[in-house]
C-alpha atoms as a PDB file:
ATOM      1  CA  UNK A   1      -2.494   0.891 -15.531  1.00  0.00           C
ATOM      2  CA  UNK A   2      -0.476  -0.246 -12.910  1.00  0.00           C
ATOM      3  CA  UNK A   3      -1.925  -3.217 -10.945  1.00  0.00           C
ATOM      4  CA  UNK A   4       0.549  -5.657 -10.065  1.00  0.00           C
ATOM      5  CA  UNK A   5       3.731  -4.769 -10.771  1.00  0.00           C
ATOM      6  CA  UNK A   6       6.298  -6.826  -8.562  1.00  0.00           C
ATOM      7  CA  UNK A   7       5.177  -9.783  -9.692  1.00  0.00           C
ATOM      8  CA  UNK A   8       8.480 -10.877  -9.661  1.00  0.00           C
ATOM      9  CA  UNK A   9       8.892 -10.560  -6.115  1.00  0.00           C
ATOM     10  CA  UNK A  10       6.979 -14.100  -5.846  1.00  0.00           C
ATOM     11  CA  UNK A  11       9.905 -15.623  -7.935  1.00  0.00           C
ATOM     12  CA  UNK A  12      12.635 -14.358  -4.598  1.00  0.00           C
ATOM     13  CA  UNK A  13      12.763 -17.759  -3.024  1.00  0.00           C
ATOM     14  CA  UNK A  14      14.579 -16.354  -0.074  1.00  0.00           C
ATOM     15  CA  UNK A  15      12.051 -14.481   2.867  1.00  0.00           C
ATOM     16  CA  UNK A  16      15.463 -12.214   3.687  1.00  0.00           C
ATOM     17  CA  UNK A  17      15.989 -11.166   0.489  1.00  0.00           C
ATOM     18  CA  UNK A  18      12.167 -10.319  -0.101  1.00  0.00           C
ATOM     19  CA  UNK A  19      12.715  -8.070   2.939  1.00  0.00           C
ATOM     20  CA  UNK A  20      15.180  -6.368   1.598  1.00  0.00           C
ATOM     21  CA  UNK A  21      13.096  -5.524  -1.575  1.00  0.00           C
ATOM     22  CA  UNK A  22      10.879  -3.959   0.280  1.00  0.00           C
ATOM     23  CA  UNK A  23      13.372  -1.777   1.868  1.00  0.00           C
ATOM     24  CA  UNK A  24      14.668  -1.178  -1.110  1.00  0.00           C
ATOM     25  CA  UNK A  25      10.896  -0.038  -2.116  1.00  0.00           C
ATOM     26  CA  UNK A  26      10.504   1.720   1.143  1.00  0.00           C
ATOM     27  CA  UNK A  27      13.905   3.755   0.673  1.00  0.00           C
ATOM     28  CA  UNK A  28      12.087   5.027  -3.351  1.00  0.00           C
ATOM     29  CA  UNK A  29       9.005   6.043  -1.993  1.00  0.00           C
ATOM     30  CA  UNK A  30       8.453   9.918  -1.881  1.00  0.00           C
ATOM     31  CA  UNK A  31       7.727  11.205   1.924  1.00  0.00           C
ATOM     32  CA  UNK A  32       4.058  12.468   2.247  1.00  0.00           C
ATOM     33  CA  UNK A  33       3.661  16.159   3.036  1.00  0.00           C
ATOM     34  CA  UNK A  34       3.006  16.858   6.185  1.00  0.00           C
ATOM     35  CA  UNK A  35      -0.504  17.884   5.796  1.00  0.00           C
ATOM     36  CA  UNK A  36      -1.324  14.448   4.305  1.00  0.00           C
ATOM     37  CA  UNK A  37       0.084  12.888   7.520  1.00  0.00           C
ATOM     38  CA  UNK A  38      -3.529  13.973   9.797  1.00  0.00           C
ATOM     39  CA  UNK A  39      -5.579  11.451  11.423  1.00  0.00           C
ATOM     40  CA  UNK A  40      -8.169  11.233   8.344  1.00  0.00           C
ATOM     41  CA  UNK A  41      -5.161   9.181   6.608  1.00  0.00           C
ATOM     42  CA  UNK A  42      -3.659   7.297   8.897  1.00  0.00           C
ATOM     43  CA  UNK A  43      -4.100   3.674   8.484  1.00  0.00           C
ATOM     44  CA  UNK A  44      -6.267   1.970  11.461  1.00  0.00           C
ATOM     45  CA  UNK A  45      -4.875  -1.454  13.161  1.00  0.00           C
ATOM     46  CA  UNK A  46      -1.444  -1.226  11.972  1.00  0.00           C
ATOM     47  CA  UNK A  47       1.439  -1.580  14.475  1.00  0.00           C
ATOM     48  CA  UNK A  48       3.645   0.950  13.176  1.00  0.00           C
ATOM     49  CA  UNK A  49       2.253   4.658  11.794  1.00  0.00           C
ATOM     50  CA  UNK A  50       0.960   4.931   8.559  1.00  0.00           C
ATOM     51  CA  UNK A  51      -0.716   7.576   6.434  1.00  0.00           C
ATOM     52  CA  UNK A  52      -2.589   6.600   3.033  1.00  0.00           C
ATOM     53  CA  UNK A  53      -3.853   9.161   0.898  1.00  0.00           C
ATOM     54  CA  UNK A  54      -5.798   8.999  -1.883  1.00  0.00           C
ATOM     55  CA  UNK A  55      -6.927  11.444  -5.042  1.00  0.00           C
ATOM     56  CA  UNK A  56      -8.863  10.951  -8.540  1.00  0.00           C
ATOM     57  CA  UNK A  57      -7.728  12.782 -10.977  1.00  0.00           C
ATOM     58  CA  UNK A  58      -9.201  11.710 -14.669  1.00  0.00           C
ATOM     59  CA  UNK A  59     -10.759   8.857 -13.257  1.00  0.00           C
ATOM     60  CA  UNK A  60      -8.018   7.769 -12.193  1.00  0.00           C
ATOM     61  CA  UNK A  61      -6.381   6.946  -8.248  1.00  0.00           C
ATOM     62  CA  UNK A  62      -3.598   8.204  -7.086  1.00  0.00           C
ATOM     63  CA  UNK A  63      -2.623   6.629  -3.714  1.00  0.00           C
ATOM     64  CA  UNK A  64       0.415   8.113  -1.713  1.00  0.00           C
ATOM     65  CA  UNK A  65       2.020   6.785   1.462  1.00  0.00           C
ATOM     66  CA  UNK A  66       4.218   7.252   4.612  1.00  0.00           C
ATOM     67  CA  UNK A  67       5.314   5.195   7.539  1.00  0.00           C
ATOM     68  CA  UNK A  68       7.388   5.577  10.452  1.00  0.00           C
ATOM     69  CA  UNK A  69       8.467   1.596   9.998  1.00  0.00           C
ATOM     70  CA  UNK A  70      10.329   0.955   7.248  1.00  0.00           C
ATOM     71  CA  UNK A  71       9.634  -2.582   6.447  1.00  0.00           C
ATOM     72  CA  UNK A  72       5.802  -1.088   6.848  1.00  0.00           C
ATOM     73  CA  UNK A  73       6.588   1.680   4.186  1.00  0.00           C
ATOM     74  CA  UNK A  74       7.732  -1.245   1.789  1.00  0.00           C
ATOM     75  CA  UNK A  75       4.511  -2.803   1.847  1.00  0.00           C
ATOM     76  CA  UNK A  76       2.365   0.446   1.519  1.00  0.00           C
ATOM     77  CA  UNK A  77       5.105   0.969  -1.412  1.00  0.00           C
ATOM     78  CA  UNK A  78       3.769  -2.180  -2.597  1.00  0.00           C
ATOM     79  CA  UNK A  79       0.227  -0.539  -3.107  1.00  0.00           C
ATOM     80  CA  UNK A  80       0.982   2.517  -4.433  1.00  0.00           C
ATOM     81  CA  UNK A  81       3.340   1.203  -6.839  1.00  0.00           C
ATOM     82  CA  UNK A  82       1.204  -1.541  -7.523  1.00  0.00           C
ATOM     83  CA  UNK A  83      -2.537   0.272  -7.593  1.00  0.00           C
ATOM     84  CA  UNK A  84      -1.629   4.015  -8.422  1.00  0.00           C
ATOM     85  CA  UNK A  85      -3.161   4.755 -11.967  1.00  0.00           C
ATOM     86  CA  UNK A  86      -5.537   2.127 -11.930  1.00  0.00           C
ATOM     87  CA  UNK A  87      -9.244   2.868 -12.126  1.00  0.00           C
ATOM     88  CA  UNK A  88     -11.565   3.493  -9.417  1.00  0.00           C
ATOM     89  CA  UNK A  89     -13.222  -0.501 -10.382  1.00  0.00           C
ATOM     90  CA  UNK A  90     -10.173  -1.833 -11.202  1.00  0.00           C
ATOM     91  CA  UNK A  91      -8.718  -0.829  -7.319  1.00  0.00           C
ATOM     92  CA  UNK A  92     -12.239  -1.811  -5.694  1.00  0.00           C
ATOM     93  CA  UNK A  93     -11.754  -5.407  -7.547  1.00  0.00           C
ATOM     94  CA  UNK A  94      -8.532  -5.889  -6.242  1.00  0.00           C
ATOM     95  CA  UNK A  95      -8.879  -8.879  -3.925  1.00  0.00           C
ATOM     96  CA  UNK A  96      -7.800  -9.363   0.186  1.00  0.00           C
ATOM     97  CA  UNK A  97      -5.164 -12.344  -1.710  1.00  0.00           C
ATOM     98  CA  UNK A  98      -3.445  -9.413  -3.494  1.00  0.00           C
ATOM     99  CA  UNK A  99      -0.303  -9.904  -1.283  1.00  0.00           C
ATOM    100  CA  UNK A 100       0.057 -13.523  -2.171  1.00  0.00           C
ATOM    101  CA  UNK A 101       0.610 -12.261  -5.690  1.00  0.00           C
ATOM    102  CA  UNK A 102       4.319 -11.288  -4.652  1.00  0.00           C
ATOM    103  CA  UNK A 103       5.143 -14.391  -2.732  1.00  0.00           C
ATOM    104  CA  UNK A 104       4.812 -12.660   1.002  1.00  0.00           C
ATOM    105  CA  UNK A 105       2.347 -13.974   2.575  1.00  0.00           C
ATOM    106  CA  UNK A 106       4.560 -17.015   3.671  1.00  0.00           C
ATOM    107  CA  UNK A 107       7.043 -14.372   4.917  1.00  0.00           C
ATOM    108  CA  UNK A 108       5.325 -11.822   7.058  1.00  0.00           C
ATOM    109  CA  UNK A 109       4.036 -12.083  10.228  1.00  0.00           C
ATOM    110  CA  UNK A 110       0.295 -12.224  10.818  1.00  0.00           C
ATOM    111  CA  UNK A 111       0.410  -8.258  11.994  1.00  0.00           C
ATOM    112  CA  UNK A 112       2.210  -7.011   9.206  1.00  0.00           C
ATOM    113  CA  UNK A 113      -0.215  -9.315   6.938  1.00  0.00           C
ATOM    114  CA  UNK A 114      -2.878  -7.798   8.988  1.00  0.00           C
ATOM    115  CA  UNK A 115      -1.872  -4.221   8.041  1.00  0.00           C
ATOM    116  CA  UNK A 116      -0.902  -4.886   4.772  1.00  0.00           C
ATOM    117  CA  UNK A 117      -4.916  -5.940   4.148  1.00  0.00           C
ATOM    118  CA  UNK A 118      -5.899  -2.856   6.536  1.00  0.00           C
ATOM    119  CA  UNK A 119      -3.753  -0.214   3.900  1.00  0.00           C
ATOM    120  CA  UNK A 120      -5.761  -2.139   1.234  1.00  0.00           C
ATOM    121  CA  UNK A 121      -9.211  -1.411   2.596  1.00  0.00           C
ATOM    122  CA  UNK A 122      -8.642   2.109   3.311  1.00  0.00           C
ATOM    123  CA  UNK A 123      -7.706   2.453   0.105  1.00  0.00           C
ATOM    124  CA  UNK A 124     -10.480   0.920  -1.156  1.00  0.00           C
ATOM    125  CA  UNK A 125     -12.744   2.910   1.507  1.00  0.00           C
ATOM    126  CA  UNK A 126     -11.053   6.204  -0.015  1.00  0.00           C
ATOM    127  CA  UNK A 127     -11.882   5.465  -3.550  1.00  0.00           C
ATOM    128  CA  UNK A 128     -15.504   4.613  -2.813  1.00  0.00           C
ATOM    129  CA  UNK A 129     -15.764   8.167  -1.128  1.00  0.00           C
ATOM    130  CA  UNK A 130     -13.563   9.645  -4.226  1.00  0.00           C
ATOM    131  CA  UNK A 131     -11.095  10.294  -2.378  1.00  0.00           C
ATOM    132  CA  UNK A 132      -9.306  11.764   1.347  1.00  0.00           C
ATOM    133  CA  UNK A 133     -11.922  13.184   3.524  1.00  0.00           C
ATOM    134  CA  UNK A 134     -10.722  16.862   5.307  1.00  0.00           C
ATOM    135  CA  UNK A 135     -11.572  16.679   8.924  1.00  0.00           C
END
């Protein structure tokens, strides 16, 4: 399972250089297909676009995700990286102080903090209705 991964991000004492991690994360993360990029998937009260989609498969979650911000796509990079694999309970159990596990909550803004948590509860919403909903 894959909860938690960058726990070394929280070691990065410098904000700029935890920025450019996540760019760095952004810049790995596959581009959703454009029929996972609909309005059932797209992440509410962000500032930027972005699209969270979620599967089970063997009891298992498999999140995907796209932004049109960069800096954004880092952080939802964060939680697929992060949560993809991990059981339905294990991703439900995952607490709002998730972020402070890599060391960012001191660095982002209080919007990108706020979308960071909103990715996490459609996730969460997602695996609780096993999975994206077609509209």
């Amino acid at each position: 399972m894959c909860v938690y991964r960058f726990d070394n991000l929280n070691q990065v004492p410098d904000p700029m250089l935890r920025y450019k991690q996540l760019l760095f994360l952004a810049k790995k993360l596959p581009p959703l297909s454009k029929d996972k990029r609909v309005e059932a998937n797209k992440v509410p009260g962000c500032t930027s676009q972005v699209w969270i989609s979620v599967e089970i498969i063997d009891e298992r979650v498999i999140i995907n995700a796209d932004s049109d911000s960069q800096l954004t796509k880092g952080l939802a990079a964060l939680i697929v990286e992060g949560l993809s694999g991990g059981s339905k309970q294990t991703i439900l159990d995952v607490p709002p102080t998730f972020i402070e596990s890599f060391g960012l909550n001191q660095s982002l803004t209080p919007s990108r903090t706020s979308g960071f948590l909103n990715m996490l509860q459609v996730v969460k919403d997602k695996v609780r209705l096993g999975g994206d909903v077609s509209t």
